[in-house]
Protein backbone atom coordinates (compact mmCIF):
# COMPACT_ATOMS: atom_id res chain seq x y z
CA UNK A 1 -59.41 96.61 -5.83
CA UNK A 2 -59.43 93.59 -3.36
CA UNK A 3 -62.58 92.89 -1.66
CA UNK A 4 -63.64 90.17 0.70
CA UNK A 5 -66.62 88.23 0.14
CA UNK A 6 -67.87 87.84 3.43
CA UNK A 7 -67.13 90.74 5.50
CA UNK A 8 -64.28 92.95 5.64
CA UNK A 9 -63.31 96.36 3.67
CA UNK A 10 -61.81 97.09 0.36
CA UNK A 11 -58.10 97.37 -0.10
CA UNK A 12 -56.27 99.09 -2.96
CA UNK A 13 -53.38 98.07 -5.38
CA UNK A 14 -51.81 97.09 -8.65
CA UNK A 15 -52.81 94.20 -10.53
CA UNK A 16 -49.37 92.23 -10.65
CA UNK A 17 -49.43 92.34 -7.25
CA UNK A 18 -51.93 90.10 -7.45
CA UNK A 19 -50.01 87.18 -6.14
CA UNK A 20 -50.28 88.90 -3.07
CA UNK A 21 -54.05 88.87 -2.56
CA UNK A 22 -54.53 85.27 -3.56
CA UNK A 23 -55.63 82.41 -1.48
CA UNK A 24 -52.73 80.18 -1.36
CA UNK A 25 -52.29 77.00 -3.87
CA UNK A 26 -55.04 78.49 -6.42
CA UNK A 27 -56.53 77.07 -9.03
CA UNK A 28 -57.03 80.30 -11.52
CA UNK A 29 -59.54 79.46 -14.58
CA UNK A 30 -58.98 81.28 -17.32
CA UNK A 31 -60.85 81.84 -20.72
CA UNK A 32 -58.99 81.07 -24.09
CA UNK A 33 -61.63 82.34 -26.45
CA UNK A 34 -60.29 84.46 -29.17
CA UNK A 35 -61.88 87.78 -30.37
CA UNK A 36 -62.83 86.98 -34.24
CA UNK A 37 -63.31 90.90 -36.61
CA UNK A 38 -66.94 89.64 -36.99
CA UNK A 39 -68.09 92.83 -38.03
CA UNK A 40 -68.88 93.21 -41.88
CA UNK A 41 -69.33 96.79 -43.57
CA UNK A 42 -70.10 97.19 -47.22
CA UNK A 43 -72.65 98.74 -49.64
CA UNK A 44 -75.58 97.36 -51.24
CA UNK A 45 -75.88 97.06 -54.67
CA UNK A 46 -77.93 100.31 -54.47
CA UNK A 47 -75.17 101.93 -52.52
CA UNK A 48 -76.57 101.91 -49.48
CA UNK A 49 -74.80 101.09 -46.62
CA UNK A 50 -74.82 97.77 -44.71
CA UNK A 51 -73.53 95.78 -41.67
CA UNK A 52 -73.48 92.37 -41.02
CA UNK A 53 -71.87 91.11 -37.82
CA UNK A 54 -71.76 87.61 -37.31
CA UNK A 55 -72.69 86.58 -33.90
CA UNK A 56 -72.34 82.77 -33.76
CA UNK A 57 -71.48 79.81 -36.48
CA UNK A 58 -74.38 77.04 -37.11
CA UNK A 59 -73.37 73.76 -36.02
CA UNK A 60 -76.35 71.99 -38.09
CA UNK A 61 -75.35 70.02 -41.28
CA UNK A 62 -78.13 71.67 -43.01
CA UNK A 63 -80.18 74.75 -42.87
CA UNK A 64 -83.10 75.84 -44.70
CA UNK A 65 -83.47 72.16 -46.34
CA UNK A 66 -79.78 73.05 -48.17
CA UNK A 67 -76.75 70.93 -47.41
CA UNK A 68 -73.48 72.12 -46.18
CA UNK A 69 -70.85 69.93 -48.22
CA UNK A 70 -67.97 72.96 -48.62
CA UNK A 71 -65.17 73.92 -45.89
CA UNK A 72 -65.78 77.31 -46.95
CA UNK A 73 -69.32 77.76 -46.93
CA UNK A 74 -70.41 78.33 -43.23
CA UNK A 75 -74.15 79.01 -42.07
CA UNK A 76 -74.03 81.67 -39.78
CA UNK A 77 -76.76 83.72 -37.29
CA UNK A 78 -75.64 87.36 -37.76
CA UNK A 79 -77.36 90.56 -36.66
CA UNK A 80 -77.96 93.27 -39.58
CA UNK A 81 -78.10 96.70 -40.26
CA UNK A 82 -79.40 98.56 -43.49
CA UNK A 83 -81.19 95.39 -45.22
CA UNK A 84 -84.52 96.94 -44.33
CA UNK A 85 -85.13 97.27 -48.36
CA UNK A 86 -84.04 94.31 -49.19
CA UNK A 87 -85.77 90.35 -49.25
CA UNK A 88 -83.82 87.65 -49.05
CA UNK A 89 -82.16 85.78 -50.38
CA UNK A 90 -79.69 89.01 -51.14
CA UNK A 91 -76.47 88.65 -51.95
CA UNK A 92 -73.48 91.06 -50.22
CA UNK A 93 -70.10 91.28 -50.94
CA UNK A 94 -67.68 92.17 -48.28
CA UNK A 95 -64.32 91.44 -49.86
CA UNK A 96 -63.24 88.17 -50.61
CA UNK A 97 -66.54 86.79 -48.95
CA UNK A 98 -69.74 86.62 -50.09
CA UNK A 99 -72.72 86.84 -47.89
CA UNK A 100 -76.78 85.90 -48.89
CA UNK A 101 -79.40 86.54 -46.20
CA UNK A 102 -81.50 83.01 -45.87
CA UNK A 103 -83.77 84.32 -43.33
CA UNK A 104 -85.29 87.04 -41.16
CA UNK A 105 -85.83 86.80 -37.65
CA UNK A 106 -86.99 90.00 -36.59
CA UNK A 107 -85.16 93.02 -34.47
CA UNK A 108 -82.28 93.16 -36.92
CA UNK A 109 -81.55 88.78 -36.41
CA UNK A 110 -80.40 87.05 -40.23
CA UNK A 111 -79.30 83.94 -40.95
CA UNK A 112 -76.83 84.27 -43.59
CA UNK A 113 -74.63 81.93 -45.92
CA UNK A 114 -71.37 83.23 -46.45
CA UNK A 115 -68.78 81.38 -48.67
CA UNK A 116 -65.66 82.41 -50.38
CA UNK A 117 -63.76 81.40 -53.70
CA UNK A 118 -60.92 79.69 -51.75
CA UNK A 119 -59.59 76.18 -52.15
CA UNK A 120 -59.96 74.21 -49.38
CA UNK A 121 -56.53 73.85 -48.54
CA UNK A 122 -55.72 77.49 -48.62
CA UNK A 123 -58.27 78.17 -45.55
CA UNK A 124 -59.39 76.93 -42.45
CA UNK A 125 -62.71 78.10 -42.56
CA UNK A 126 -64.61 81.13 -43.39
CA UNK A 127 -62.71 82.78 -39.79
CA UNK A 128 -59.14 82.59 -41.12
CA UNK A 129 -60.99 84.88 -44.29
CA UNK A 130 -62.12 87.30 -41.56
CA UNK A 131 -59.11 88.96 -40.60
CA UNK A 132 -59.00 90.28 -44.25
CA UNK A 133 -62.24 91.79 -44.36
CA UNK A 134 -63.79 92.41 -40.72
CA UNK A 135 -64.07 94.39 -38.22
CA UNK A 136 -63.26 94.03 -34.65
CA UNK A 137 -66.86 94.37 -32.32
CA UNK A 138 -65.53 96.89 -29.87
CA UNK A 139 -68.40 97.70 -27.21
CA UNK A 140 -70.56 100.03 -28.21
CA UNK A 141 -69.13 102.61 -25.71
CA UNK A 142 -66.13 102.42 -26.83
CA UNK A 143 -66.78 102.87 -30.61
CA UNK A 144 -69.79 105.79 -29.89
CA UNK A 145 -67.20 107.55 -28.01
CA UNK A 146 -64.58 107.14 -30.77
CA UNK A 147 -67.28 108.26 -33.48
CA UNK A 148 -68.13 110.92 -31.50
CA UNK A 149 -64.53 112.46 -31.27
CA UNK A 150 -63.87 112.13 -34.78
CA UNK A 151 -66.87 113.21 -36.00
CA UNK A 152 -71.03 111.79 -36.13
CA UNK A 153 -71.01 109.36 -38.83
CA UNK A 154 -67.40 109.10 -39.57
CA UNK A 155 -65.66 105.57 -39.19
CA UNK A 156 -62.79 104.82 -36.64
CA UNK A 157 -59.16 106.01 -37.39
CA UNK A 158 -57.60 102.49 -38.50
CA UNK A 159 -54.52 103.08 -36.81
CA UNK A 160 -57.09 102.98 -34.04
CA UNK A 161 -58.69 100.07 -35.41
CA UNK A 162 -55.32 98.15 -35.93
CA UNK A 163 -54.31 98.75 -32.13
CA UNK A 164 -57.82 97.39 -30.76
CA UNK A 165 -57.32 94.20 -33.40
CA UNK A 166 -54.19 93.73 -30.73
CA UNK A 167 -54.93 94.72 -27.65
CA UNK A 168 -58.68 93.48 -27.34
CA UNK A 169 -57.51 90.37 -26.90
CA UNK A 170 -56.05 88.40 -23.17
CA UNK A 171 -52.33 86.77 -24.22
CA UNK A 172 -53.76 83.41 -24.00
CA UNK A 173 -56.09 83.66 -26.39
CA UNK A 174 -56.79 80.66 -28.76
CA UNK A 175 -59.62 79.81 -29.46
CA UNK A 176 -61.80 81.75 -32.18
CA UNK A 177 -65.39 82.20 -32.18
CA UNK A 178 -66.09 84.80 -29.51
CA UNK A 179 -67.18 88.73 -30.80
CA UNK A 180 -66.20 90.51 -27.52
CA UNK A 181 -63.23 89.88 -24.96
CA UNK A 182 -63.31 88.10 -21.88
CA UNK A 183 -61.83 91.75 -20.37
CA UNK A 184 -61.03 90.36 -16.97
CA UNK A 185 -58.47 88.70 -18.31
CA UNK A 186 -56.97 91.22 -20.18
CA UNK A 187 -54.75 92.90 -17.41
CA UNK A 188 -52.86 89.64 -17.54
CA UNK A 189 -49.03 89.45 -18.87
CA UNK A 190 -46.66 86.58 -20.40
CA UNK A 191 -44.80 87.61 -17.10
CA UNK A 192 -47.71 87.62 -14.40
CA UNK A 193 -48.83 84.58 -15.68
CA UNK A 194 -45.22 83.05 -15.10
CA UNK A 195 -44.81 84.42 -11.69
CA UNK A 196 -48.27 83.35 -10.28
CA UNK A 197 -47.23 79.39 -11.19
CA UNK A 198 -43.74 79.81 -9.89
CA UNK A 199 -45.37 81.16 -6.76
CA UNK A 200 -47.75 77.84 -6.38
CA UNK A 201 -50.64 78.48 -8.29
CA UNK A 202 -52.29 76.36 -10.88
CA UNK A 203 -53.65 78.10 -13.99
CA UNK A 204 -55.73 76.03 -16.50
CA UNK A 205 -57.93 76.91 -19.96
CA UNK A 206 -61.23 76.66 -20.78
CA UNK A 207 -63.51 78.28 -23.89
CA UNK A 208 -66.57 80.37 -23.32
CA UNK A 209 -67.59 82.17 -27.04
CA UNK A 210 -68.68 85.88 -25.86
CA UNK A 211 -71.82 86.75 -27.30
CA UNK A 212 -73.58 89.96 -27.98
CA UNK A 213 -75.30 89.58 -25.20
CA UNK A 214 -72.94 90.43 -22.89
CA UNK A 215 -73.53 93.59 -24.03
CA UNK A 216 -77.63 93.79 -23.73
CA UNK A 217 -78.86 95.37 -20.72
CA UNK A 218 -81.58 93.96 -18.39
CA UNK A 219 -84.54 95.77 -19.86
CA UNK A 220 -87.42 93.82 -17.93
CA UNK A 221 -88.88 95.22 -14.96
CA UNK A 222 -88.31 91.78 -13.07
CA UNK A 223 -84.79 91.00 -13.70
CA UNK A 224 -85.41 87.29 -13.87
CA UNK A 225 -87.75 87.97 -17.09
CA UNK A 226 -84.67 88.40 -19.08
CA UNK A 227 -83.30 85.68 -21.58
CA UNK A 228 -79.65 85.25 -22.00
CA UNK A 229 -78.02 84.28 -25.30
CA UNK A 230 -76.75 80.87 -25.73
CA UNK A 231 -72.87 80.56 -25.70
CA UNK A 232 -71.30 77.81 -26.57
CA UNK A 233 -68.12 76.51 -24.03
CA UNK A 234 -65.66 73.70 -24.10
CA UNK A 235 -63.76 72.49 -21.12
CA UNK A 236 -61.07 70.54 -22.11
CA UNK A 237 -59.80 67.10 -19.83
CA UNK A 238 -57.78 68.36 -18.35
CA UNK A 239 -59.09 71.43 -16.58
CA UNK A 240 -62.39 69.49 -15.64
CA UNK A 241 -59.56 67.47 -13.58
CA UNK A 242 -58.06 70.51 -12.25
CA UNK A 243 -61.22 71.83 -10.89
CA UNK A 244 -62.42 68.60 -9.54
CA UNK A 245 -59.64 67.82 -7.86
CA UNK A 246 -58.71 71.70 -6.42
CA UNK A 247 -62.60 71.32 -4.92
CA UNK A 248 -61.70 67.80 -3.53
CA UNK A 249 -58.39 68.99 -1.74
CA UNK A 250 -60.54 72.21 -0.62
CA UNK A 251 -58.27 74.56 -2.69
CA UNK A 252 -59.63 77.66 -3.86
CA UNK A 253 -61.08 78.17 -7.44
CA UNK A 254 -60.61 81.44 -8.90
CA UNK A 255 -62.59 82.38 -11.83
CA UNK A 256 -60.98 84.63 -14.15
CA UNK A 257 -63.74 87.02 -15.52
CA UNK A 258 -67.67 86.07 -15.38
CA UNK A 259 -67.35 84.00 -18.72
CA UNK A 260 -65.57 81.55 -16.80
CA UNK A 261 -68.06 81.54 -13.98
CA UNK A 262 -70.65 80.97 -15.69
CA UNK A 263 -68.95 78.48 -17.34
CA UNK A 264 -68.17 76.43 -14.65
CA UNK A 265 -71.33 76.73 -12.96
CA UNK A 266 -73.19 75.84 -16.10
CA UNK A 267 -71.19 72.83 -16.42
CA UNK A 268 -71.65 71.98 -12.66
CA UNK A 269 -75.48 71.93 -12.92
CA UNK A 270 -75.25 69.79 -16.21
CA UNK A 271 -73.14 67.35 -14.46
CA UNK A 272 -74.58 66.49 -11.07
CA UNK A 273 -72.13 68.67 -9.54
CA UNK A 274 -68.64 67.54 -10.90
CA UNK A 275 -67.47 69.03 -13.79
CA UNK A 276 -67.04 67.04 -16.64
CA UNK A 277 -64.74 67.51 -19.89
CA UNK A 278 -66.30 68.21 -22.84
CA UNK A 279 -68.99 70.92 -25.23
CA UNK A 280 -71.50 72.76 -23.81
CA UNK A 281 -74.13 75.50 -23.94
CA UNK A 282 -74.78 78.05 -21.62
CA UNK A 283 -77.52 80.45 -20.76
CA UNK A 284 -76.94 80.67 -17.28
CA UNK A 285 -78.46 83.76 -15.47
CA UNK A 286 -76.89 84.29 -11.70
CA UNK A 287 -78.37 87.30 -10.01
CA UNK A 288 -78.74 87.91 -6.03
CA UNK A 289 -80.42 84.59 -4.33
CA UNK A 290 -78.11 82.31 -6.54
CA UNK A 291 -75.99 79.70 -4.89
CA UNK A 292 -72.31 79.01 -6.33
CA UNK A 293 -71.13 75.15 -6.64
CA UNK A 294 -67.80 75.89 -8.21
CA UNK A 295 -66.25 79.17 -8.07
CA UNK A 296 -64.78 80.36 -4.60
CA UNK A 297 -62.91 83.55 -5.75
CA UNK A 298 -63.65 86.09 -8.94
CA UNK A 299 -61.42 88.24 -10.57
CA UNK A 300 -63.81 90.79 -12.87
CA UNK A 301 -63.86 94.38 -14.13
CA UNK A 302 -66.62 96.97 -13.02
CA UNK A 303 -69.55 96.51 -14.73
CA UNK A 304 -72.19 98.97 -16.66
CA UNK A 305 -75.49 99.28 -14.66
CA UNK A 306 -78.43 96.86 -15.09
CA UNK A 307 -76.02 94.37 -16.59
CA UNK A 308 -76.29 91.00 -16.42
CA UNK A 309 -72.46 90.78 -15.39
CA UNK A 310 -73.00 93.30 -12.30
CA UNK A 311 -75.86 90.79 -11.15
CA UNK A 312 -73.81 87.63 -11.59
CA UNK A 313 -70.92 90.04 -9.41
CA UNK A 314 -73.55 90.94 -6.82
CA UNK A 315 -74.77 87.29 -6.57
CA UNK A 316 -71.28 86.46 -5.65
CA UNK A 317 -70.47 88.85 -3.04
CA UNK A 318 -73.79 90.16 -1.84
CA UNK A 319 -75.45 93.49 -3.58
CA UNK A 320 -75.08 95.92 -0.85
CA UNK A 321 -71.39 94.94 -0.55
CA UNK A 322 -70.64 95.29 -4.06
CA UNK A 323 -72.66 98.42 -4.42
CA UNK A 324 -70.09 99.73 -1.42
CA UNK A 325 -67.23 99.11 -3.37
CA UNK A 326 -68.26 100.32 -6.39
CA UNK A 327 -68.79 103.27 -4.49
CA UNK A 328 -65.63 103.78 -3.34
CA UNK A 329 -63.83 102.90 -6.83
CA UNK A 330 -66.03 106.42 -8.17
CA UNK A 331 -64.55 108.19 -5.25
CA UNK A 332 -60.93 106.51 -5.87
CA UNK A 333 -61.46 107.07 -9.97
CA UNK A 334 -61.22 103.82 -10.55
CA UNK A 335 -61.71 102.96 -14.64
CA UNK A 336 -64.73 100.78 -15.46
CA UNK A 337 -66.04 98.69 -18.41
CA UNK A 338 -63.90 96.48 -20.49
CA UNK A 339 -60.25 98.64 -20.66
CA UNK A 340 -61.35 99.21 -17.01
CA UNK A 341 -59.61 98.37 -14.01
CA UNK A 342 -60.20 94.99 -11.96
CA UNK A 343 -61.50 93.49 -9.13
CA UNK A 344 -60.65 90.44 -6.93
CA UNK A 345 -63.18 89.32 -4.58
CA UNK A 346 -61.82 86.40 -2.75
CA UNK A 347 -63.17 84.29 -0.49
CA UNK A 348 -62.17 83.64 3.33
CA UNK A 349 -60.21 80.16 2.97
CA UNK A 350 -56.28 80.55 2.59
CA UNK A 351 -55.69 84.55 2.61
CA UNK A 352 -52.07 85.42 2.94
């Protein structure tokens, strides 16, 4: 679906058409992060069962007053199912790695230590271990619907499992640390990718590590009462240059996916502006009344209701707009959520 920001209908087509619906010369931003199978299942030694899934690494050289000297010993904030009988510190196995709870932090929230009997040089960290023993996050919908088709309770086929390991992931990714997919830029292709440069337009990488949160609905009566979750970013040289220089010759920026929006904007406010190179945190909330500095066009999937990404979407192109075209993409049976179909809202400047 193409729809204008300001003003205008809603036309339909194919996604490597996109080329087609782009403002001219633009600068598409694209997220590199890499889906990492953060999601640990096991048994307590009781036999009970338990989950861990790891949500984001600790940065911090020490934790709980202990030092962090070994490659393979990582500190990491994880959120927990089936420990309710248990105090830590309890140690888990899952595999290879083994996992003690440091601390509680209430609605399901650990801190946990996990470490592995692997010589340094045989690992890159306790991530490259991962793939052995975890799980990929799919969205809840996704896996519910799954569980519910092979039976309540039963776990996910893993030729099904295998296949998501693959395809939840955009062909750039690089980067790993995030536990869901930046899905707008899934529908992407080695080949699209090659035909949108040849046709004049500038594609460039930056890292935004998908949280949980992108899955937590707005719960609060007044929308602006929720609290994101931090997510760490990193925008390398040279795509702060890009962007700085596409906004000084008044070419478009297109945002690939609301990761990269907010992103850019969070970088933007931290910088007086200009976007600088460099780490970041963001916890950026843009619902309708926000102002954008940074990002003129959006590509984006359709969005679950009282989302935080379908208020950051209705920022962007007004709410009674978007509303409209989601609207019409029920009527057209358009596919939403994450293997959904996409969206470009573009802006008025250098339409084809």
């Amino acid at each position: 679906m193409v729809l204008d920001r300001e003003g205008g209908g809603v036309k339909h087509s194919i996604f490597r058409e996109l080329d087609a619906f782009l403002p001219r010369s633009s600068l598409l931003v694209v997220n590199d992060t890499r889906v990492i199978p953060a999601r640990l299942r096991g048994r307590k030694p009781t036999g009970g069962a338990v989950e861990i899934f790891l949500t984001r690494k600790v940065e911090s050289a020490r934790v709980e007053g202990d030092r962090i000297t070994d490659a393979i010993t990582e500190v990491w904030e994880a959120l927990s199912k089936g420990l309710s009988g248990a105090s830590p510190p309890s140690a888990l196995t899952f595999g290879s790695l083994s996992v003690e709870v440091l601390a509680r932090r209430g609605n399901g929230r650990v801190l946990v230590r996990l470490s592995a009997n692997v010589a340094r040089s045989e690992s890159d960290g306790i991530i490259s271990l991962l793939n052995d023993v975890g799980h990929v996050p799919l969205p809840p919908y996704i896996e519910n619907a799954r569980r519910d088709r092979l039976g309540r309770g039963e776990p996910v086929a893993e030729e099904a499992a295998e296949l998501d390991r693959q395809r939840y992931q955009t062909v750039y990714a690089a980067a790993p640390g995030a536990v869901a997919a930046p899905t707008a830029g899934l529908h992407f292709t080695p080949e699209l990718l090659t035909s949108l440069r040849a046709a004049g337009h500038e594609i460039a990488p930056l890292t935004l590590h998908v949280g949980p949160g992108t899955f937590r609905p707005v719960e609060t009566e007044d929308a602006r009462a929720h609290e994101m979750d931090e997510e760490h970013y990193f925008i390398p040289p040279e795509t702060a240059q890009a962007v700085n220089r596409a906004r000084r010759d008044g070419r478009p920026v297109v945002a690939v996916g609301t990761t990269v929006v907010r992103t850019l904007e969070s970088a933007a406010r931290a910088g007086g502006d200009a976007i600088a190179a460099g780490q970041g945190e963001s916890r950026l909330f843009l619902a309708p009344g926000d102002s954008f500095l940074v990002v003129t066009d959006l590509i984006t999937n359709f969005h679950l209701p009282r989302s935080t990404l379908l208020m950051l979407v209705a920022a962007f192109a007004g709410r009674e707009r978007v509303l409209g075209a989601y609207q019409e993409a029920i009527v057209a049976d358009y596919r939403f959520y994450s293997y959904g179909d996409a969206m470009l809202i573009r802006s008025a400047r250098g339409h084809k």
